[in-house]
PDB file of N, CA and C in Angstrom:
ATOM      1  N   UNK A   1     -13.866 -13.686  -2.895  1.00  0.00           N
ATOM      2  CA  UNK A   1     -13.012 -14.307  -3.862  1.00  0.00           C
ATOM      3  C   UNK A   1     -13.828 -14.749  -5.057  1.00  0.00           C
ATOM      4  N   UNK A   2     -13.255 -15.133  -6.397  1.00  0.00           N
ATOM      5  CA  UNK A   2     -13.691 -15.239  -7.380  1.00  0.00           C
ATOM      6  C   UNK A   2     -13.425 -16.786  -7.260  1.00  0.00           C
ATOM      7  N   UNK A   3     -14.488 -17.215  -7.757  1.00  0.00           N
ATOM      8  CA  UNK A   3     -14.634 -18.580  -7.578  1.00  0.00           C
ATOM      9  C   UNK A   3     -14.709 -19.846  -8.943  1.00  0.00           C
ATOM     10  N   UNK A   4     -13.856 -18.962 -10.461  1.00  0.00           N
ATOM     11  CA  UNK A   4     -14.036 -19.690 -11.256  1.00  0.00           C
ATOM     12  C   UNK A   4     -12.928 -21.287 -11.063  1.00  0.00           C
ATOM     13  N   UNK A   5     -12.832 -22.035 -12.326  1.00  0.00           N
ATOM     14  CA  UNK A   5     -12.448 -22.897 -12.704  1.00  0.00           C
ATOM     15  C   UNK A   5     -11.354 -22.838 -13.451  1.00  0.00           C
ATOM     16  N   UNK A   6     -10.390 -22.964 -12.462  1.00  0.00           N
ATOM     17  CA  UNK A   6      -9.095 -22.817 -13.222  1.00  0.00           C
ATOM     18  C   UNK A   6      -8.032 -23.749 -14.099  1.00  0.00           C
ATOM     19  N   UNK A   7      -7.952 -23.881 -15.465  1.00  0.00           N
ATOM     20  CA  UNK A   7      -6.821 -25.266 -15.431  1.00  0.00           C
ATOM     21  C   UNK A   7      -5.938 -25.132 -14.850  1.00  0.00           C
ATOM     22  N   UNK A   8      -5.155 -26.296 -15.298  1.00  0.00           N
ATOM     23  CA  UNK A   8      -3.898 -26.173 -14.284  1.00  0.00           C
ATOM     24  C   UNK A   8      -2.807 -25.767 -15.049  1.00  0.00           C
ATOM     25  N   UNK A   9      -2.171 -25.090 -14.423  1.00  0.00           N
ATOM     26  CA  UNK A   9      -0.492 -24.066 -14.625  1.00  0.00           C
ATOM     27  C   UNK A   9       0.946 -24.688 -15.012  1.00  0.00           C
ATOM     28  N   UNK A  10       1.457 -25.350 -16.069  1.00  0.00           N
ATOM     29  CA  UNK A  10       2.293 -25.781 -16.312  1.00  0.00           C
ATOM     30  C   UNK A  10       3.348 -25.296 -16.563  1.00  0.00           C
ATOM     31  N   UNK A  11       4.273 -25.374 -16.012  1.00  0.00           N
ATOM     32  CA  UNK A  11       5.706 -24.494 -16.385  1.00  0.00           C
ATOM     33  C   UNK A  11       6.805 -26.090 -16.216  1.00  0.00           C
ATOM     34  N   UNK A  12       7.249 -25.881 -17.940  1.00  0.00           N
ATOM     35  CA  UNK A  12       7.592 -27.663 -18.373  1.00  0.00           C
ATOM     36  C   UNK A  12       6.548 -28.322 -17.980  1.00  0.00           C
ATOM     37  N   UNK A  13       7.726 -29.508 -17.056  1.00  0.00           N
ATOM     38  CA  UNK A  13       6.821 -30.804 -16.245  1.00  0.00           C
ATOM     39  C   UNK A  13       5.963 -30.558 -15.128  1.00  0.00           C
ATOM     40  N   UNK A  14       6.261 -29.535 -14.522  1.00  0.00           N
ATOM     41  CA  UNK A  14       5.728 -29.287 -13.526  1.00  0.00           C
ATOM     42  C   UNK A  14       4.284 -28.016 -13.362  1.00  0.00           C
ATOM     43  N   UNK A  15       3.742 -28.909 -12.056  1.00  0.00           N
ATOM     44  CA  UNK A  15       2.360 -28.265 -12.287  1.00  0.00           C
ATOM     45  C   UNK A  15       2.404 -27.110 -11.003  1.00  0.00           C
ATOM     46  N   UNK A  16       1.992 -25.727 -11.270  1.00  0.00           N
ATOM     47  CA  UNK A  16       1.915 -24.800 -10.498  1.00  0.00           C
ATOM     48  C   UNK A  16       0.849 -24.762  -9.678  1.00  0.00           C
ATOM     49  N   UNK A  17       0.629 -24.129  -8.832  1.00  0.00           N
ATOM     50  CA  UNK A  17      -0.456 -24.176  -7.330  1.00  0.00           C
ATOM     51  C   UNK A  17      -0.981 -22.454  -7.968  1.00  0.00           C
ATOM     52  N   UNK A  18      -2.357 -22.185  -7.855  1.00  0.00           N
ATOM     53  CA  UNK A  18      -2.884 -20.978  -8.051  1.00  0.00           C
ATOM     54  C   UNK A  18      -2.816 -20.570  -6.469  1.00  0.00           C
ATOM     55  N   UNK A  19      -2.844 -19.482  -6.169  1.00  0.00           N
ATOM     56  CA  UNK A  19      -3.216 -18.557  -4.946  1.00  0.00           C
ATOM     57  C   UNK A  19      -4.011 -17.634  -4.850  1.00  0.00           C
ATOM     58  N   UNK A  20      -4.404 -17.212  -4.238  1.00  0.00           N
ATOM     59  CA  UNK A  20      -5.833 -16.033  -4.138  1.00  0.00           C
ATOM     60  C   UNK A  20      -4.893 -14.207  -3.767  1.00  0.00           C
ATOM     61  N   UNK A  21      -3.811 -14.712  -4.262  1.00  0.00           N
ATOM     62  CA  UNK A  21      -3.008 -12.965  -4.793  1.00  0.00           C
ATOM     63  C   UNK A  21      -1.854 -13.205  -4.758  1.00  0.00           C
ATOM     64  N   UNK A  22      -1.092 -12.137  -5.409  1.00  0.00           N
ATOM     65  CA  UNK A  22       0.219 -12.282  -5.927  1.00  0.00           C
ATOM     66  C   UNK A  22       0.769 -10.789  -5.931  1.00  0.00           C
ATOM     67  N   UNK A  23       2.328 -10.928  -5.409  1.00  0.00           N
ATOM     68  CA  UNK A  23       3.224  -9.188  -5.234  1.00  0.00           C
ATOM     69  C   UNK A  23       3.968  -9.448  -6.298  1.00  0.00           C
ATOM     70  N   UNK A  24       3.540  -8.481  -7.288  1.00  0.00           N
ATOM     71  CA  UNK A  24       4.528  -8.210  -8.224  1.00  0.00           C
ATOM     72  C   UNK A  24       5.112  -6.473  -7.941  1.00  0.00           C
ATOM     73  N   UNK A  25       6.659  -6.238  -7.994  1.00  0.00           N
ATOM     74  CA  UNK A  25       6.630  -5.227  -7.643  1.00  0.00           C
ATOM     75  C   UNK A  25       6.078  -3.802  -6.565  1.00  0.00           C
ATOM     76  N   UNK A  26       5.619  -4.583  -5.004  1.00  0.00           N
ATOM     77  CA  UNK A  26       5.469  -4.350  -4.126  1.00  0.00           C
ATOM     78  C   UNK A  26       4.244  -4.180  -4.313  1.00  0.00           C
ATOM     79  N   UNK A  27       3.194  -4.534  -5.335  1.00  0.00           N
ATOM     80  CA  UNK A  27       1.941  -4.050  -5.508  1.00  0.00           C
ATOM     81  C   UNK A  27       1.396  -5.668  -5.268  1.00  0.00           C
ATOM     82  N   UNK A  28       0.114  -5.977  -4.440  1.00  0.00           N
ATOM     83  CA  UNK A  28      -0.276  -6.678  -4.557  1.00  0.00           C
ATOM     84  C   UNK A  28      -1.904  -7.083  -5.189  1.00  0.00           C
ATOM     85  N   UNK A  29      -1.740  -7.982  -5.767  1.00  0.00           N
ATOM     86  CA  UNK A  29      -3.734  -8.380  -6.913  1.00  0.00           C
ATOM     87  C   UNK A  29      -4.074  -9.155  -6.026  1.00  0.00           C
ATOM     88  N   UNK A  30      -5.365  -8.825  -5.828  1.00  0.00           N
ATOM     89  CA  UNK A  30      -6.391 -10.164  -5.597  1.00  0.00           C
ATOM     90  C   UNK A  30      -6.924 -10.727  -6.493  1.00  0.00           C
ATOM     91  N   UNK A  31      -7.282 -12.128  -6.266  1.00  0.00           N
ATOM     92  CA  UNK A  31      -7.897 -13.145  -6.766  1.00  0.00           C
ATOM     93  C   UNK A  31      -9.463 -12.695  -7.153  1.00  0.00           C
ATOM     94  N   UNK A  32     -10.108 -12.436  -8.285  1.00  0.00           N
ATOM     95  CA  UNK A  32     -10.813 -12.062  -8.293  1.00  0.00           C
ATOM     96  C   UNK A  32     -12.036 -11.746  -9.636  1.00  0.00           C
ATOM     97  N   UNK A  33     -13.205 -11.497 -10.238  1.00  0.00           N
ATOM     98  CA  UNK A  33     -13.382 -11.310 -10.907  1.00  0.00           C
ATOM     99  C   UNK A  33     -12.605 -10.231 -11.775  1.00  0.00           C
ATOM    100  N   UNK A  34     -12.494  -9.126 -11.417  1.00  0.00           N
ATOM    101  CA  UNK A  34     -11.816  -7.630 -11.776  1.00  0.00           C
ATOM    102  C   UNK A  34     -10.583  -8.257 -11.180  1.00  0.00           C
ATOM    103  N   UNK A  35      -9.915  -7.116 -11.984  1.00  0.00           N
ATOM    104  CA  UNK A  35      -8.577  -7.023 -11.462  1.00  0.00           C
ATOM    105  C   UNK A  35      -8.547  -5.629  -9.963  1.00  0.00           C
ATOM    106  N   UNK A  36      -7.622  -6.482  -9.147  1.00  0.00           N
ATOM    107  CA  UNK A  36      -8.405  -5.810  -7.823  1.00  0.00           C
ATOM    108  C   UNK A  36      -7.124  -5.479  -6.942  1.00  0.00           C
ATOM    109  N   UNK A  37      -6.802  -4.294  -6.558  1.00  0.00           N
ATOM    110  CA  UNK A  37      -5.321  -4.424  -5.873  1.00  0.00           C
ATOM    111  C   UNK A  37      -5.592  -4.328  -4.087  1.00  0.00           C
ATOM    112  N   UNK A  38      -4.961  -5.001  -3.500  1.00  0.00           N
ATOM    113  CA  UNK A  38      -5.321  -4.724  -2.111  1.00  0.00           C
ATOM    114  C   UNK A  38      -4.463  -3.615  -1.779  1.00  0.00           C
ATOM    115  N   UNK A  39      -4.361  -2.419  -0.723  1.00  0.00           N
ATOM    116  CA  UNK A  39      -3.975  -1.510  -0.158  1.00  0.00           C
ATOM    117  C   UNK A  39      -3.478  -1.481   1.602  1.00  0.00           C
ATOM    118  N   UNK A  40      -3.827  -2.439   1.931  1.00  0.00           N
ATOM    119  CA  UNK A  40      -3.750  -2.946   3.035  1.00  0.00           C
ATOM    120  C   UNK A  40      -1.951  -3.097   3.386  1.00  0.00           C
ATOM    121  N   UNK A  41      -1.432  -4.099   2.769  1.00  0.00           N
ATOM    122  CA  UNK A  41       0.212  -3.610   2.901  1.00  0.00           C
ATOM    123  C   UNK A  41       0.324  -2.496   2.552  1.00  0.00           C
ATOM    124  N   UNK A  42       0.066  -1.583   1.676  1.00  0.00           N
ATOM    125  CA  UNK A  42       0.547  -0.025   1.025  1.00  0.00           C
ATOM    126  C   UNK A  42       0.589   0.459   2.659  1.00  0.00           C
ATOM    127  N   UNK A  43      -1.113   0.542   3.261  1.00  0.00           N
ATOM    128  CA  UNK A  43      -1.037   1.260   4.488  1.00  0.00           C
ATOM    129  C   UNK A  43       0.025   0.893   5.427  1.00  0.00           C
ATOM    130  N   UNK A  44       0.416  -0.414   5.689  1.00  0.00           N
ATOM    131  CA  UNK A  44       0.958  -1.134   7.082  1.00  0.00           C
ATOM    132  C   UNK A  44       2.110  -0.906   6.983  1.00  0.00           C
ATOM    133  N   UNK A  45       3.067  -0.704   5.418  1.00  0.00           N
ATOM    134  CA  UNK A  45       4.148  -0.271   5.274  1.00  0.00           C
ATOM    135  C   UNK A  45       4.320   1.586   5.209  1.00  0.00           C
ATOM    136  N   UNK A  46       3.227   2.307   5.212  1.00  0.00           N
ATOM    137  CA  UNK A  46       2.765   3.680   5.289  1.00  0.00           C
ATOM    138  C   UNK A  46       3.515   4.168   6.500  1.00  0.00           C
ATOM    139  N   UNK A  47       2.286   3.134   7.517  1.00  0.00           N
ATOM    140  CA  UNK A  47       2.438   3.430   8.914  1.00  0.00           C
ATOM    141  C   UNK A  47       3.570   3.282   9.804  1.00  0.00           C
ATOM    142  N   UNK A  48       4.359   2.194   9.461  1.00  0.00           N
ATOM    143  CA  UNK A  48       5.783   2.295   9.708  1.00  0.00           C
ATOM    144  C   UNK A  48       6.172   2.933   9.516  1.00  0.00           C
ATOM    145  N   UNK A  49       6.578   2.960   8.184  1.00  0.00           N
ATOM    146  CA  UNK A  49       7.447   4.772   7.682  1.00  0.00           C
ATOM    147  C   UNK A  49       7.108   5.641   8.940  1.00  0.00           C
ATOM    148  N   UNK A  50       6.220   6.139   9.130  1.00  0.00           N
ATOM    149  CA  UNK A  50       5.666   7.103   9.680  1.00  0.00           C
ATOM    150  C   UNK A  50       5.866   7.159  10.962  1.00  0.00           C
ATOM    151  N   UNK A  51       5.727   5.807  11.849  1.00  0.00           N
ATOM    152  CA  UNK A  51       6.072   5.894  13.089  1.00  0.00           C
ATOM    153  C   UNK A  51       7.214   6.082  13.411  1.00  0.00           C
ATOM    154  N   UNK A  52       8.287   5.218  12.897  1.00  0.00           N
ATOM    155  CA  UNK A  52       9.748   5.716  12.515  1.00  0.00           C
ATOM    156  C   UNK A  52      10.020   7.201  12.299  1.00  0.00           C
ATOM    157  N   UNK A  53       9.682   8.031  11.397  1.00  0.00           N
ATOM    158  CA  UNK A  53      10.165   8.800  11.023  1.00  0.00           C
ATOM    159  C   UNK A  53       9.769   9.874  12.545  1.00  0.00           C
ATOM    160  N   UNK A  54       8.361   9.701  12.824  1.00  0.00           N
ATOM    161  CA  UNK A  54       8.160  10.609  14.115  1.00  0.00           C
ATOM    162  C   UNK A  54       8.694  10.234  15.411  1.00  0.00           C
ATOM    163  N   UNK A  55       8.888   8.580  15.584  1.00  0.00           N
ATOM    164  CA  UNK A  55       9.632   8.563  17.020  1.00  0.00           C
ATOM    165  C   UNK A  55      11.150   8.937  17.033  1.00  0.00           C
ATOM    166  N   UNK A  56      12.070   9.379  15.644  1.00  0.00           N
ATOM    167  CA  UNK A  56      13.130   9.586  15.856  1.00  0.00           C
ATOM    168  C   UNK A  56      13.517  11.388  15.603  1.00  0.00           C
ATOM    169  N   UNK A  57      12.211  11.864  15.339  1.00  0.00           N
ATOM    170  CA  UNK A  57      12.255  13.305  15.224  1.00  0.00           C
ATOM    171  C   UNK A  57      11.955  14.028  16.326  1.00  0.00           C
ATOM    172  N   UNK A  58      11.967  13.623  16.931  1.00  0.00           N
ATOM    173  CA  UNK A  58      11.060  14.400  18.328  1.00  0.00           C
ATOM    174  C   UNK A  58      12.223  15.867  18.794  1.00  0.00           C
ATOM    175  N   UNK A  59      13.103  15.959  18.389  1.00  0.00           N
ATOM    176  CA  UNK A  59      13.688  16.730  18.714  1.00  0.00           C
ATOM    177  C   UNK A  59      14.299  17.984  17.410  1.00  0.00           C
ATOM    178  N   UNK A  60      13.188  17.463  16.048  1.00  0.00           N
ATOM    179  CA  UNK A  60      13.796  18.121  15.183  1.00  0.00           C
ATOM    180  C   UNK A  60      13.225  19.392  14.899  1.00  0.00           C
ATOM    181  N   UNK A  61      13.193  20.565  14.359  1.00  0.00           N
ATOM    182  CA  UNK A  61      12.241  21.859  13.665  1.00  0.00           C
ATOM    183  C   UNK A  61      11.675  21.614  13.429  1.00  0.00           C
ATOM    184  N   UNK A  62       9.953  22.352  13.639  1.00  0.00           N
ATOM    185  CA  UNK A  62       9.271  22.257  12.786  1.00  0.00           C
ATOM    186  C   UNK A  62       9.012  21.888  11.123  1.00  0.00           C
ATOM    187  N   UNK A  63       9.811  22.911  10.259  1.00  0.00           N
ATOM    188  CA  UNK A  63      10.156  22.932   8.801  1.00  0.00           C
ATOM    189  C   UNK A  63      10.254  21.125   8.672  1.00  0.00           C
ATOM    190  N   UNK A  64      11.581  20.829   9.411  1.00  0.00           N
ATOM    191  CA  UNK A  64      11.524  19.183   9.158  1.00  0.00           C
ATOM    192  C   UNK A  64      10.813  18.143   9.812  1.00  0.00           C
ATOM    193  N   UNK A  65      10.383  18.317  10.452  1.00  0.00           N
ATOM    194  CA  UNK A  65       8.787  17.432  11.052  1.00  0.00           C
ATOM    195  C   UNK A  65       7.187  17.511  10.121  1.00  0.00           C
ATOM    196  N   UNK A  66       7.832  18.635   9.334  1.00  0.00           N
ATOM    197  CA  UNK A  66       6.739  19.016   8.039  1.00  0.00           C
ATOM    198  C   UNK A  66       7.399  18.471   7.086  1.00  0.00           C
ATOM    199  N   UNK A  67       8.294  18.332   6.639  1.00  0.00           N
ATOM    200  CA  UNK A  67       8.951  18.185   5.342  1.00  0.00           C
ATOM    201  C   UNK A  67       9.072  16.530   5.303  1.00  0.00           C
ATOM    202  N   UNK A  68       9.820  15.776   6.644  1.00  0.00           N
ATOM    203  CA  UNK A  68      10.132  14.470   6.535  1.00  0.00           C
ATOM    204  C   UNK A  68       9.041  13.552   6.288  1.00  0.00           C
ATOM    205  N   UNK A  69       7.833  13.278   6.719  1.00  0.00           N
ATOM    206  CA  UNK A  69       6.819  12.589   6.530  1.00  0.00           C
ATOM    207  C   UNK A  69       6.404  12.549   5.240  1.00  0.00           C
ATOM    208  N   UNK A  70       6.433  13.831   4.467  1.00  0.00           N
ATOM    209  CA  UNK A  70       5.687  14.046   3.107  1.00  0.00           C
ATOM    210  C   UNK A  70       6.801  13.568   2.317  1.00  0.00           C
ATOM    211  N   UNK A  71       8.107  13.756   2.431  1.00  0.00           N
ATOM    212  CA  UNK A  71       9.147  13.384   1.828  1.00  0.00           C
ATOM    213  C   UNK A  71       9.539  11.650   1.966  1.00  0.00           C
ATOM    214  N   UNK A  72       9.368  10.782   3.247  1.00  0.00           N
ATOM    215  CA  UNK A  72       9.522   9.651   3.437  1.00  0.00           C
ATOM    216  C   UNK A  72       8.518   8.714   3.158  1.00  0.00           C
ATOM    217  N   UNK A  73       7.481   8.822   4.143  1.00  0.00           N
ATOM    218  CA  UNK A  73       5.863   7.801   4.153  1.00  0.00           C
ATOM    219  C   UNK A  73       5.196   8.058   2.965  1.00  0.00           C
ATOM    220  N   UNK A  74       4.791   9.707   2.470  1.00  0.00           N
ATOM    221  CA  UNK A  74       3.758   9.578   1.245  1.00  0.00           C
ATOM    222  C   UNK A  74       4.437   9.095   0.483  1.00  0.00           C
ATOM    223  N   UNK A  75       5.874   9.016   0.017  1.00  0.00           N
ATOM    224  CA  UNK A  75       6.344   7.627  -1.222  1.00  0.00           C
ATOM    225  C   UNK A  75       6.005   6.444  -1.043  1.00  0.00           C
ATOM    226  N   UNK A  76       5.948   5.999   0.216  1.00  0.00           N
ATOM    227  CA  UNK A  76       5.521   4.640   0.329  1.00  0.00           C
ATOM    228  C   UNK A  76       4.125   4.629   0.206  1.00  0.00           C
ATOM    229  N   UNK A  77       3.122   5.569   0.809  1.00  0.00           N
ATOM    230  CA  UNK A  77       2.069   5.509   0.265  1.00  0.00           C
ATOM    231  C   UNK A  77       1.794   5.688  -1.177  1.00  0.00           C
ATOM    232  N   UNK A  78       2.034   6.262  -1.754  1.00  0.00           N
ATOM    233  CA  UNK A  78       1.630   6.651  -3.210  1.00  0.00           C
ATOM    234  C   UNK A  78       2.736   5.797  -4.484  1.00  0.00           C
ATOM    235  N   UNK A  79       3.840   4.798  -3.749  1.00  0.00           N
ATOM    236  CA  UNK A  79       3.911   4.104  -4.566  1.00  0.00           C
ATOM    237  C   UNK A  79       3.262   3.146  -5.552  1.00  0.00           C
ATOM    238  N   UNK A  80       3.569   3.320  -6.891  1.00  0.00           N
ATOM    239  CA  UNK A  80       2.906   2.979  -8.138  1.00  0.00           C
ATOM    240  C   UNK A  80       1.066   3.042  -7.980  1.00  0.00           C
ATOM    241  N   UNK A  81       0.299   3.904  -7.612  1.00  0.00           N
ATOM    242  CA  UNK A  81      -0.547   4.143  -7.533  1.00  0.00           C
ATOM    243  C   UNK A  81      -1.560   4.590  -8.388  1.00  0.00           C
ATOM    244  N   UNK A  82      -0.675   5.389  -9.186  1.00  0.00           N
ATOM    245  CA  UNK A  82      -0.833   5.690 -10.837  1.00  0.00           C
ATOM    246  C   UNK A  82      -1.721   4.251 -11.485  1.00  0.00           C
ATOM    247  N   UNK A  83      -0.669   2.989 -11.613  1.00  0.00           N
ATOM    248  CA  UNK A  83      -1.373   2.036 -12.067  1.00  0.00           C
ATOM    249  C   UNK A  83      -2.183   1.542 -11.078  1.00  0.00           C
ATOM    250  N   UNK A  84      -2.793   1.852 -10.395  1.00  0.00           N
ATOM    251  CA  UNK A  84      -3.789   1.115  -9.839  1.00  0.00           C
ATOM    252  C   UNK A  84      -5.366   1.626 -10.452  1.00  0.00           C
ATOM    253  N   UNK A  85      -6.315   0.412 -10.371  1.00  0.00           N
ATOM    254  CA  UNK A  85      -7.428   1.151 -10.468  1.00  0.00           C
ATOM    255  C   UNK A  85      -8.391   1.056  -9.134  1.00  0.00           C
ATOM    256  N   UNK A  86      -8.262   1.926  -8.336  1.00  0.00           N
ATOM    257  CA  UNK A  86      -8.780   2.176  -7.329  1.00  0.00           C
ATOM    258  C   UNK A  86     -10.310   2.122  -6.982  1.00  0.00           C
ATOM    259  N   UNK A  87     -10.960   1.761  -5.885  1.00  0.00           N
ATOM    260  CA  UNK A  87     -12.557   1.929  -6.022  1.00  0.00           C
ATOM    261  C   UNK A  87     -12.558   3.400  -4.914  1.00  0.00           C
ATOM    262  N   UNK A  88     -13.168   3.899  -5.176  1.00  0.00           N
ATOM    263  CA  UNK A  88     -13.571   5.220  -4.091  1.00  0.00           C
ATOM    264  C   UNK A  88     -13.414   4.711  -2.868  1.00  0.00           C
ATOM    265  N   UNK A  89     -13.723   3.888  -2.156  1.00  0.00           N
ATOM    266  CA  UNK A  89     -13.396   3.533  -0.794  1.00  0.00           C
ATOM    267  C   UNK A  89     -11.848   3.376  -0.053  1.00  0.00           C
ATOM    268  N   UNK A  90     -11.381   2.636  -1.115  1.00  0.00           N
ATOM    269  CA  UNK A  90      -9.683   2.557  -1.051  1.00  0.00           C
ATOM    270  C   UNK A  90      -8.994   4.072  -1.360  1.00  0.00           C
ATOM    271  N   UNK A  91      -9.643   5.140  -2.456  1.00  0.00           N
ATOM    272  CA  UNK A  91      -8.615   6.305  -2.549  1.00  0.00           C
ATOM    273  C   UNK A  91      -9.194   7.089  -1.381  1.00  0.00           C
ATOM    274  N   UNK A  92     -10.286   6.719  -0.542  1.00  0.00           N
ATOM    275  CA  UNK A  92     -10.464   7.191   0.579  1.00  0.00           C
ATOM    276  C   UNK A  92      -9.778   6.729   1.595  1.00  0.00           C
ATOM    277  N   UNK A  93      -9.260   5.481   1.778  1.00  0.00           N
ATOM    278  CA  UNK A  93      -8.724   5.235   2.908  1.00  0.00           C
ATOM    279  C   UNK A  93      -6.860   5.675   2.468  1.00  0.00           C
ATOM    280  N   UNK A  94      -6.712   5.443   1.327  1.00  0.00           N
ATOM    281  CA  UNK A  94      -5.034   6.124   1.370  1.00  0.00           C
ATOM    282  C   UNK A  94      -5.436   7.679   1.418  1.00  0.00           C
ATOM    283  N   UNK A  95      -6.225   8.581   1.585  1.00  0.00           N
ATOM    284  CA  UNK A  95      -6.299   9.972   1.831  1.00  0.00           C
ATOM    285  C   UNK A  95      -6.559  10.317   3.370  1.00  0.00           C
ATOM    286  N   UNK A  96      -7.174   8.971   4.178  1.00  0.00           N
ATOM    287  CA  UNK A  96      -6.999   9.060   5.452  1.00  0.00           C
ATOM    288  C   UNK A  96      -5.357   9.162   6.120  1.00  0.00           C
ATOM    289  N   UNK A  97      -4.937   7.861   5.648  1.00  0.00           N
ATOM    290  CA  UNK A  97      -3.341   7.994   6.083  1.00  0.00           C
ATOM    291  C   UNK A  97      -2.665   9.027   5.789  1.00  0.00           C
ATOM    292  N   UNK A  98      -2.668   9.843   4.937  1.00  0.00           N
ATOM    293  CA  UNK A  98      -2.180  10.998   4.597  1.00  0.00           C
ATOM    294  C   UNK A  98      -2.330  12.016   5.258  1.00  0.00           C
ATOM    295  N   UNK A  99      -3.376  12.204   5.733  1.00  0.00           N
ATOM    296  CA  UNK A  99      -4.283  13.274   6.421  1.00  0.00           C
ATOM    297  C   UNK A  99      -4.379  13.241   8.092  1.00  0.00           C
ATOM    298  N   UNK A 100      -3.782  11.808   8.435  1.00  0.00           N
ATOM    299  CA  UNK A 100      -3.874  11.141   9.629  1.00  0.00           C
ATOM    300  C   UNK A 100      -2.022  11.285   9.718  1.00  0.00           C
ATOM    301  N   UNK A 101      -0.924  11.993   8.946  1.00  0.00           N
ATOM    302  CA  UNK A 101      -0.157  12.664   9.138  1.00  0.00           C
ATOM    303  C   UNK A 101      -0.096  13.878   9.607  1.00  0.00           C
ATOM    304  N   UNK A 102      -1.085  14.545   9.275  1.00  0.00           N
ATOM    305  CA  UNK A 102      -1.321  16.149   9.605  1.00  0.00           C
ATOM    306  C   UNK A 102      -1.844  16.377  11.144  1.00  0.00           C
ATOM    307  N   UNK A 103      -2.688  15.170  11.139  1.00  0.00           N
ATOM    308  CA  UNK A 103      -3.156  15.534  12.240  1.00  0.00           C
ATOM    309  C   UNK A 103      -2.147  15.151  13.167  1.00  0.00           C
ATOM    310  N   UNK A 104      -1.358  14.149  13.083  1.00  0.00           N
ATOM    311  CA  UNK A 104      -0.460  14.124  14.216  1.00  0.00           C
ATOM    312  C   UNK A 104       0.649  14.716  14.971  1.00  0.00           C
ATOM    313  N   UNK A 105       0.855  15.907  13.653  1.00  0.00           N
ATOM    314  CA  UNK A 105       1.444  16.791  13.576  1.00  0.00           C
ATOM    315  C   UNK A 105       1.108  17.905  13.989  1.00  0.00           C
ATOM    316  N   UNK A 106      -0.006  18.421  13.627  1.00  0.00           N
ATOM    317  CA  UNK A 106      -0.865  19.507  14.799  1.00  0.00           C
ATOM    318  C   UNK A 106      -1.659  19.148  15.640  1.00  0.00           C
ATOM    319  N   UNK A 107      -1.566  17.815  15.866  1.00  0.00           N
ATOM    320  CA  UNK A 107      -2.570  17.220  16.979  1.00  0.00           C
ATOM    321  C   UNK A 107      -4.525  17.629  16.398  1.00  0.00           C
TER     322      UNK A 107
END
């Protein structure tokens, strides 16, 4: 965490509480020198999608056991991602989840 000195937050009379991150638009910032997005919900809401979508397919075609995941979970993964500025470690770990679709799919 970034550890500067913050004044305090007035909106009118009242004084606001800082926090160490904030969801605007399902994207969440950390508290921090840089501006810093965590990925951590992106994944946890990924992985849902995903488990969902495969424990209720088990009986569907191929074509759509290929099609539904890339069509359902990678939106949730790759939502607003564009604006993010990513460090190499993080566009590595959302290329795991992605890829950690395939494999579950061909084992």
């Amino acid at each position: 965490m970034y550890n500067a000195t913050m004044s305090p937050l007035f909106i009118g009379n009242l004084q606001t509480e800082w926090c160490n991150y904030i969801k605007y638009l399902g994207v969440y910032s950390v508290n921090c020198e840089r501006v810093k997005f965590d990925v951590s919900p992106v994944k946890r809401s990924f992985y849902a999608a995903r488990n969902s979508i495969f424990s209720h397919s088990s009986r569907a075609n191929e074509i759509a056991i290929l099609t539904l995941p890339e069509t359902y979970s990678l939106t949730v993964l790759l939502y607003a991602v564009p604006a993010f500025a990513l460090h190499n470690k993080q566009i590595d770990e959302l290329n795991a989840c992605r890829n950690g679709v395939f494999r579950k799919i061909f084992g």
